[in-house]
Protein backbone atom coordinates (compact mmCIF):
# COMPACT_ATOMS: atom_id res chain seq x y z
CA UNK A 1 -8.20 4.65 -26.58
CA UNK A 2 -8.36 6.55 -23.19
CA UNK A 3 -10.98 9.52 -23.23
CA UNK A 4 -9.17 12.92 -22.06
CA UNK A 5 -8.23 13.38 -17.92
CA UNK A 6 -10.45 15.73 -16.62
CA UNK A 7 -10.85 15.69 -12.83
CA UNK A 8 -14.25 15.82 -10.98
CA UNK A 9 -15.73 19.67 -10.99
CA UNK A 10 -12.80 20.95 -12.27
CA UNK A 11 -14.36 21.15 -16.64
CA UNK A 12 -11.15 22.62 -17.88
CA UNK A 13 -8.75 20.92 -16.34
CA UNK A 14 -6.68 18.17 -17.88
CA UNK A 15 -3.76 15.61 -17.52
CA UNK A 16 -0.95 18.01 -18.89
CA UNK A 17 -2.69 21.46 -16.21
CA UNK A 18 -3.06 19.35 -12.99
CA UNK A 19 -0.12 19.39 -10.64
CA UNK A 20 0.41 19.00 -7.11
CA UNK A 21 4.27 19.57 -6.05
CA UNK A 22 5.11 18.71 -9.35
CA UNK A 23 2.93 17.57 -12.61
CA UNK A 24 1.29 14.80 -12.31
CA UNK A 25 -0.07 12.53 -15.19
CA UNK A 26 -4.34 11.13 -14.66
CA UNK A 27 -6.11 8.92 -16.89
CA UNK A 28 -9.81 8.20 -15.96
CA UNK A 29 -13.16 6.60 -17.67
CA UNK A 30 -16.40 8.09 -19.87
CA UNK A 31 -18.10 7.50 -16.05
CA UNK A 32 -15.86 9.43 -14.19
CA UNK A 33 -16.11 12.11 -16.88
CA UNK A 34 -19.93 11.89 -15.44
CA UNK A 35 -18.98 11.93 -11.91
CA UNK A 36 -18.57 15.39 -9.88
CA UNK A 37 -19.74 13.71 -6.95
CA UNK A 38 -16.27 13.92 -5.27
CA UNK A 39 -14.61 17.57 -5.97
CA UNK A 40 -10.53 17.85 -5.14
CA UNK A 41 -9.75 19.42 -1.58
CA UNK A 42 -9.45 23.51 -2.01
CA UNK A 43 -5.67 23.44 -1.53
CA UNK A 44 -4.86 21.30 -4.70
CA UNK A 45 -7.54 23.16 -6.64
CA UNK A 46 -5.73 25.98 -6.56
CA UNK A 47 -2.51 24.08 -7.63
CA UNK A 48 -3.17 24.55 -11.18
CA UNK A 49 -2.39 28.26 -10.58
CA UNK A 50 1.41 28.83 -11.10
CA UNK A 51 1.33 31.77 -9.42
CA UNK A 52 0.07 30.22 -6.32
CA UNK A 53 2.05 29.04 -3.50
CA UNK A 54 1.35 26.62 -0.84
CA UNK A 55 1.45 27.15 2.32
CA UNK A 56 4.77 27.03 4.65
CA UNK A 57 3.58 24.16 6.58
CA UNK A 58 3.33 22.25 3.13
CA UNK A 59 6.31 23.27 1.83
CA UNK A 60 8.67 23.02 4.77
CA UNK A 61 10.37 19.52 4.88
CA UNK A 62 12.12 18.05 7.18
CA UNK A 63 16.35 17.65 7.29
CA UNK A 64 15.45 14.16 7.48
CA UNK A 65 12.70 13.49 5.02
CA UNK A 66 14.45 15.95 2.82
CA UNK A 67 17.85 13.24 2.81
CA UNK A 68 15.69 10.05 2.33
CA UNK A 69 13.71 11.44 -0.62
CA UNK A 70 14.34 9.47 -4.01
CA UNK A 71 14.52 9.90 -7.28
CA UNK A 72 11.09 9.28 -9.04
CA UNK A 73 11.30 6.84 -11.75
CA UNK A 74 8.42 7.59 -14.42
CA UNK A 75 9.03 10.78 -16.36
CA UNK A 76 8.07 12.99 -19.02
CA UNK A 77 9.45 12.69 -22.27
CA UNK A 78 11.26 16.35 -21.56
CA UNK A 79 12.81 14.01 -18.43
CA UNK A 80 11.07 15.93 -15.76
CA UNK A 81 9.63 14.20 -12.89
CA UNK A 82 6.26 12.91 -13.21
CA UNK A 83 4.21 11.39 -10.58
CA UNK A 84 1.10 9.27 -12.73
CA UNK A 85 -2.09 9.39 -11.14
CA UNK A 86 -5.13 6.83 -11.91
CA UNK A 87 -8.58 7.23 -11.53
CA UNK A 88 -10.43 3.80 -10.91
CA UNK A 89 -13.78 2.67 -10.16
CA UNK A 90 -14.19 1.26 -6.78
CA UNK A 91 -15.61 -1.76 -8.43
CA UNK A 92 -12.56 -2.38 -10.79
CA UNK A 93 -14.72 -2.43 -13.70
CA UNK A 94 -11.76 -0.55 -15.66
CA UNK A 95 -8.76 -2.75 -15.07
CA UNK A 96 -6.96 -2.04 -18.16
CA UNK A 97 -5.70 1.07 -17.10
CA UNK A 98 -4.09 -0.57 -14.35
CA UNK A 99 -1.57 -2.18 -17.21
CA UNK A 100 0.69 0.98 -17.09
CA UNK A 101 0.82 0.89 -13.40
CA UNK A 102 1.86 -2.78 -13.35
CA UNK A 103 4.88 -1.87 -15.98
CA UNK A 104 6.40 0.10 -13.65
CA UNK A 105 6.28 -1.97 -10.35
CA UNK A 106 8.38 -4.27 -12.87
CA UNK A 107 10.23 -1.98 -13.84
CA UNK A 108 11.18 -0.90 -10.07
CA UNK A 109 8.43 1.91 -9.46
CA UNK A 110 7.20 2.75 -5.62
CA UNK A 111 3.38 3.59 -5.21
CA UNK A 112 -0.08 3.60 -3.57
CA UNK A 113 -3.15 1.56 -4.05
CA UNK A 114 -5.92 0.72 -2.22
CA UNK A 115 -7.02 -2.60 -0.57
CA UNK A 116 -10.28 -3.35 1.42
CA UNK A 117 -9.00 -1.49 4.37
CA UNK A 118 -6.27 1.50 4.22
CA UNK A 119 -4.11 2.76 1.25
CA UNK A 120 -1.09 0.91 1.17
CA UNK A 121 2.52 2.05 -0.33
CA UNK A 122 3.61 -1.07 -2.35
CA UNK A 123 6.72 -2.38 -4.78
CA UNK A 124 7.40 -5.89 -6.09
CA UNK A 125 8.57 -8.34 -3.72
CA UNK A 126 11.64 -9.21 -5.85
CA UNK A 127 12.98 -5.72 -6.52
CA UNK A 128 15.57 -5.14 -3.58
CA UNK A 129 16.15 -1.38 -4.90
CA UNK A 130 12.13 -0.70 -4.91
CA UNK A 131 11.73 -2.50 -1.10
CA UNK A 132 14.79 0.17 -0.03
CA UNK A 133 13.31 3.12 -1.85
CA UNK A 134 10.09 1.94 -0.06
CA UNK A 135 11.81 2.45 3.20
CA UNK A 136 13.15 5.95 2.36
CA UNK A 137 10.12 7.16 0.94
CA UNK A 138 7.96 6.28 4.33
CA UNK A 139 10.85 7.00 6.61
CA UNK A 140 10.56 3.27 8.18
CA UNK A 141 13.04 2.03 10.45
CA UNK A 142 15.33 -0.65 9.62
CA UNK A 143 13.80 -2.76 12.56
CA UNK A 144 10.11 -2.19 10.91
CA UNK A 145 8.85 -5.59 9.35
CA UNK A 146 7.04 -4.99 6.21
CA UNK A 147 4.06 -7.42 5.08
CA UNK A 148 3.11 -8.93 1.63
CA UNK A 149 0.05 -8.30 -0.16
CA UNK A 150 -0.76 -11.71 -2.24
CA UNK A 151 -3.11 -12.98 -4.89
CA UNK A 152 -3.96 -16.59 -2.92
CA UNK A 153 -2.72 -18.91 -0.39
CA UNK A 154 -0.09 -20.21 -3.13
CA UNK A 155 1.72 -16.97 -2.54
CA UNK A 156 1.52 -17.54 0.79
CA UNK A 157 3.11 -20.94 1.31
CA UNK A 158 5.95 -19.29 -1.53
CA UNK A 159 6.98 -16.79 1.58
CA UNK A 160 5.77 -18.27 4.60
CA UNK A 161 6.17 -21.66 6.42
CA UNK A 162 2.22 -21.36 5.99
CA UNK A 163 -0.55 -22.19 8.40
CA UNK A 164 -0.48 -24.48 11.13
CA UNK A 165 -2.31 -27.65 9.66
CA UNK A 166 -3.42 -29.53 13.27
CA UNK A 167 -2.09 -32.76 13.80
CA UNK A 168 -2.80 -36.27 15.66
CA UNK A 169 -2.10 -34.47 19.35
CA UNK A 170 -5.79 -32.62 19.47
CA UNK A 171 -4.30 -29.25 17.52
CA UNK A 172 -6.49 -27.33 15.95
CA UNK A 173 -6.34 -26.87 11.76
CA UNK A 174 -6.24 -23.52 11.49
CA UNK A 175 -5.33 -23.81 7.79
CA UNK A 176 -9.19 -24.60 7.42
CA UNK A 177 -10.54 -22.04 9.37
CA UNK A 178 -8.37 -19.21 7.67
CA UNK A 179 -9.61 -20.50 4.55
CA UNK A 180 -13.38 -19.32 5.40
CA UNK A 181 -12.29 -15.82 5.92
CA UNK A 182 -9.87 -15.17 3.18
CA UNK A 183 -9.78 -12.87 1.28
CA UNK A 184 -10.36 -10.53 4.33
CA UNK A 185 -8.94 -7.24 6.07
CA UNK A 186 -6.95 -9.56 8.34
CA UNK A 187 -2.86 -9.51 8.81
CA UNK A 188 -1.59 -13.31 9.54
CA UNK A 189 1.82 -12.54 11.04
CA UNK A 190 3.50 -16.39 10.24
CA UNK A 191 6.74 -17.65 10.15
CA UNK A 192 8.96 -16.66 6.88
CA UNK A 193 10.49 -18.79 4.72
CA UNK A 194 14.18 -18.63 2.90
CA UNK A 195 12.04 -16.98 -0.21
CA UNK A 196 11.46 -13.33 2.04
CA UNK A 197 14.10 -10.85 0.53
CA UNK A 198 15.98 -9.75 3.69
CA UNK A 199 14.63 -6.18 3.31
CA UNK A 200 11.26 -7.22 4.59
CA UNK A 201 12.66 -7.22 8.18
CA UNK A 202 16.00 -5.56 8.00
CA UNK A 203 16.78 -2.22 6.30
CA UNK A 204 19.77 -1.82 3.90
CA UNK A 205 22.32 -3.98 2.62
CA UNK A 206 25.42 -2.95 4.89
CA UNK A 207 23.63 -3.52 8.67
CA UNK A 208 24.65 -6.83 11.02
CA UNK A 209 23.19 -9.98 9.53
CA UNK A 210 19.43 -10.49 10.67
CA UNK A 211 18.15 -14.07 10.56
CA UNK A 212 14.57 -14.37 9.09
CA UNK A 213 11.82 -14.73 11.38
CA UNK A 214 8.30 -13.33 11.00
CA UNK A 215 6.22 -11.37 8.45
CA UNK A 216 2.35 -9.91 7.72
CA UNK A 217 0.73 -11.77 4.90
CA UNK A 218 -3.01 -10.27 3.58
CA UNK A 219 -5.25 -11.15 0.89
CA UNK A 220 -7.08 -8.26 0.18
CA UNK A 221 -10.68 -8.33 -0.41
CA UNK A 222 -10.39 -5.47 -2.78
CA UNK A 223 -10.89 -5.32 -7.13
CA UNK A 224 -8.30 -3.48 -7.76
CA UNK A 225 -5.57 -4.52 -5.34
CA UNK A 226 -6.22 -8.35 -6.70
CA UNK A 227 -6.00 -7.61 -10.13
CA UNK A 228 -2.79 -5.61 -9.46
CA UNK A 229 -1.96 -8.62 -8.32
CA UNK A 230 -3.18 -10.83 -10.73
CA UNK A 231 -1.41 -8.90 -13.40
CA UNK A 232 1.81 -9.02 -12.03
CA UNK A 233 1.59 -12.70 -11.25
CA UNK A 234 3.15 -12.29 -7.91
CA UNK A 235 2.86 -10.62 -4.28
CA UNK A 236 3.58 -7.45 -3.27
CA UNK A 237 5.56 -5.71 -0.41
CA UNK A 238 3.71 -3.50 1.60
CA UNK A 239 3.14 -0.78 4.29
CA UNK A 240 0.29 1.28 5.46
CA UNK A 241 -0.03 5.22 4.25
CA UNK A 242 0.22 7.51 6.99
CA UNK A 243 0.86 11.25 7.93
CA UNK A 244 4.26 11.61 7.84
CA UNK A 245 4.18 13.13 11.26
CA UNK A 246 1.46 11.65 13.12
CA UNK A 247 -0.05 8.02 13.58
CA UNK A 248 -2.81 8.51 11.44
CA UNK A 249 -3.86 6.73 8.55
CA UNK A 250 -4.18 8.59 5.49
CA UNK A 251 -7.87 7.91 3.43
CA UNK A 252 -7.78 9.84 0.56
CA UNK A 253 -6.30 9.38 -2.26
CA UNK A 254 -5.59 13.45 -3.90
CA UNK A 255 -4.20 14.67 -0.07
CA UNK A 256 -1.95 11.50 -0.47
CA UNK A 257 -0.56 12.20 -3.89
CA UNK A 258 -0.04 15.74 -2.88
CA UNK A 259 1.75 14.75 0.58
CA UNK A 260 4.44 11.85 -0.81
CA UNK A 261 4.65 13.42 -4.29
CA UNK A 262 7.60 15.48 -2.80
CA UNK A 263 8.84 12.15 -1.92
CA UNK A 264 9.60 10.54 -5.16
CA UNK A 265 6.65 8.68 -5.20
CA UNK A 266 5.78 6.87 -8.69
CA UNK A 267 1.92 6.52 -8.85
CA UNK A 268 -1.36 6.70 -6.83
CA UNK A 269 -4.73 4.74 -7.62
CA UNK A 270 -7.67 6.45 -6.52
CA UNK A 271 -10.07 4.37 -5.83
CA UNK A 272 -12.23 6.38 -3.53
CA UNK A 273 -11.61 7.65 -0.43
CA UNK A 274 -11.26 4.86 2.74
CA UNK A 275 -12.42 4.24 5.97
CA UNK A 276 -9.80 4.72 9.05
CA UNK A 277 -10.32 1.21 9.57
CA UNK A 278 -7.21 -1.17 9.34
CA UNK A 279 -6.94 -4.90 8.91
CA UNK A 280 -7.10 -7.19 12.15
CA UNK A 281 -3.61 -8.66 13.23
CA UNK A 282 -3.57 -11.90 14.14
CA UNK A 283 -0.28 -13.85 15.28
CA UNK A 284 -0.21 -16.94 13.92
CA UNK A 285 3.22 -18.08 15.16
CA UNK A 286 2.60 -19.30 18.92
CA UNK A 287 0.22 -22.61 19.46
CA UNK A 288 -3.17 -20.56 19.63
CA UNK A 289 -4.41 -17.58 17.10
CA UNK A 290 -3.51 -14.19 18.99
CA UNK A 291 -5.56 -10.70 17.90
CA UNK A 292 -2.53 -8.37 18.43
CA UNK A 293 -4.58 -5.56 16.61
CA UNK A 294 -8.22 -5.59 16.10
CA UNK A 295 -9.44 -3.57 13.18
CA UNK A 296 -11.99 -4.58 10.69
CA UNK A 297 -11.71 -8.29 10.81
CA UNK A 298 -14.03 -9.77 12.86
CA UNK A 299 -12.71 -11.67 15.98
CA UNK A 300 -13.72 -15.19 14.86
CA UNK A 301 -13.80 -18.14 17.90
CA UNK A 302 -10.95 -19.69 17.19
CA UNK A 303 -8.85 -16.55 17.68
CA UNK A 304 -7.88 -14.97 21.36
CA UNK A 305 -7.13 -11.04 22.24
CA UNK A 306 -3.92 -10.52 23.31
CA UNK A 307 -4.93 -9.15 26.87
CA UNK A 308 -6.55 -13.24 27.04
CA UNK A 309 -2.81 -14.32 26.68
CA UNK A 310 -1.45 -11.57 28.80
CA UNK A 311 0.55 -10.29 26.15
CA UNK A 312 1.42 -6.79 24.82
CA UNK A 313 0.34 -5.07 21.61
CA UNK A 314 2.75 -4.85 19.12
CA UNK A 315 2.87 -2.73 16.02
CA UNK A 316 2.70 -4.56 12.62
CA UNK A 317 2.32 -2.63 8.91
């Protein structure tokens, strides 16, 4: 049986007074009850206030944002909107309560969690309707690739064409060496198999035919992300949290929550607040390893920058 929500130097606060934009559900462990070490930003602080209002700037929204927000899916029993927020320790030493979180990514529901980089915005990889409320809720566009978060290479080779394995003509196996640094903040863009719902690289059901071609496969380093994972016995789809106006990532957990709560978002695991430091990009699909992106992953020797090839960066999720 859960202990009652309270939220880090806030004593008399609990799961039914917090709200951000709109209430918002947190469950949390005896240690966090212990824990003031992290105290909420001012702004949401004073959220529990009804009589306070946010500022303009937080409530204005966009004509455009505004038309792709979506419906949230977990509610109240009353049937108001709900957005279900879950303290974790970093470690993942408190797993169970992820078991509410994983009903509703089966059951369709769009959310954050962390991995051992950035906060990522994730659904299940077999839900068509999550991957295109995905897309609405993070404004992407339809030409956008998305990438998969997975459990192990099995997942991998379920999506992908998989690794490059060397051969009899002096090519390298790569599939080796990527073994030695998985699970790792690195992005393998590879070649996608027939199993890739279509909504990982086009957007909607009613645009011009786009074949299959490429996608971003990780294997996070991270507790929680794997046994998210490991619960739902399958991979995710993915995409990186950012501002919704600038290019920069978003690291903690409460501001996000607060931010894409207006957005129909489902959930957020807090698992501490991240580093600005995204997963390494590598493009697996030409005849040598290309670093299109360097981020956390180190570059390891049998990997090339792009500038090395002459090519140009390109912009992966």
């Amino acid at each position: 049986m859960s202990l009652p929500a309270t939220i880090p130097n806030r004593p008399c606060a609990t799961a039914t007074s917090l709200s951000f934009c709109r209430s918002i559900t947190t469950t949390t462990t005896a240690s966090n009850l212990q824990d003031a070490s992290r105290p909420l930003p001012f702004h949401l602080v004073h959220y529990r206030c009804n009589s306070f209002n946010p500022p303009m700037a937080m409530k204005k929204r966009s004509p455009k944002r505004l038309k792709y927000s979506s419906q949230r899916l977990y509610k109240k029993d009353n049937g108001d909107d709900k957005l279900l927020y879950v303290e974790m320790d970093s470690s993942g030493s408190d797993t169970w309560k992820l078991d509410s979180v994983v009903d509703l990514i089966k059951a369709g529901g769009v959310g954050v969690i962390p991995t051992d980089t950035v906060y990522a915005i994730v659904c299940d990889v077999n839900s068509h309707s999550s991957i295109e409320r995905l897309r609405r809720i993070k404004d992407i566009e339809k030409t956008k690739p998305l990438s998969i978060l997975c459990h192990s290479l099995k997942d991998i080779d379920t999506y992908t064409m998989g690794f490059p394995r060397g051969n009899d003509h002096g090519q390298t196996n790569i599939f080796r060496a990527v073994k030695n640094c998985l699970p790792g903040p690195y992005t393998f863009i590879l070649p996608a198999s027939k199993a890739l719902p279509k909504q990982c690289i086009r957007h909607g059901s009613t645009t011009t035919f786009t074949t299959r071609k490429n996608v971003g496969v990780r294997i996070p380093d991270d507790s929680i992300c794997q046994a998210i994972l490991e619960k739902l016995k399958g991979p995710l789809i993915s995409t990186s949290v950012k501002w919704p106006t600038e290019d920069r990532w978003m690291i903690d957990p409460v501001v996000i929550a607060d931010i894409y709560d207006q957005e129909g978002l489902d959930f957020v695991i807090d698992g501490g607040i991240r580093a600005a430091d995204p997963s390494t990009v590598v493009d697996m699909t030409e005849n040598i390893p290309t670093i299109i992106r360097k981020g956390k992953g180190p570059k390891y020797h049998w990997m090339v920058s792009s500038d090395e090839e002459g090519s140009t960066d390109e912009e992966h999720q």
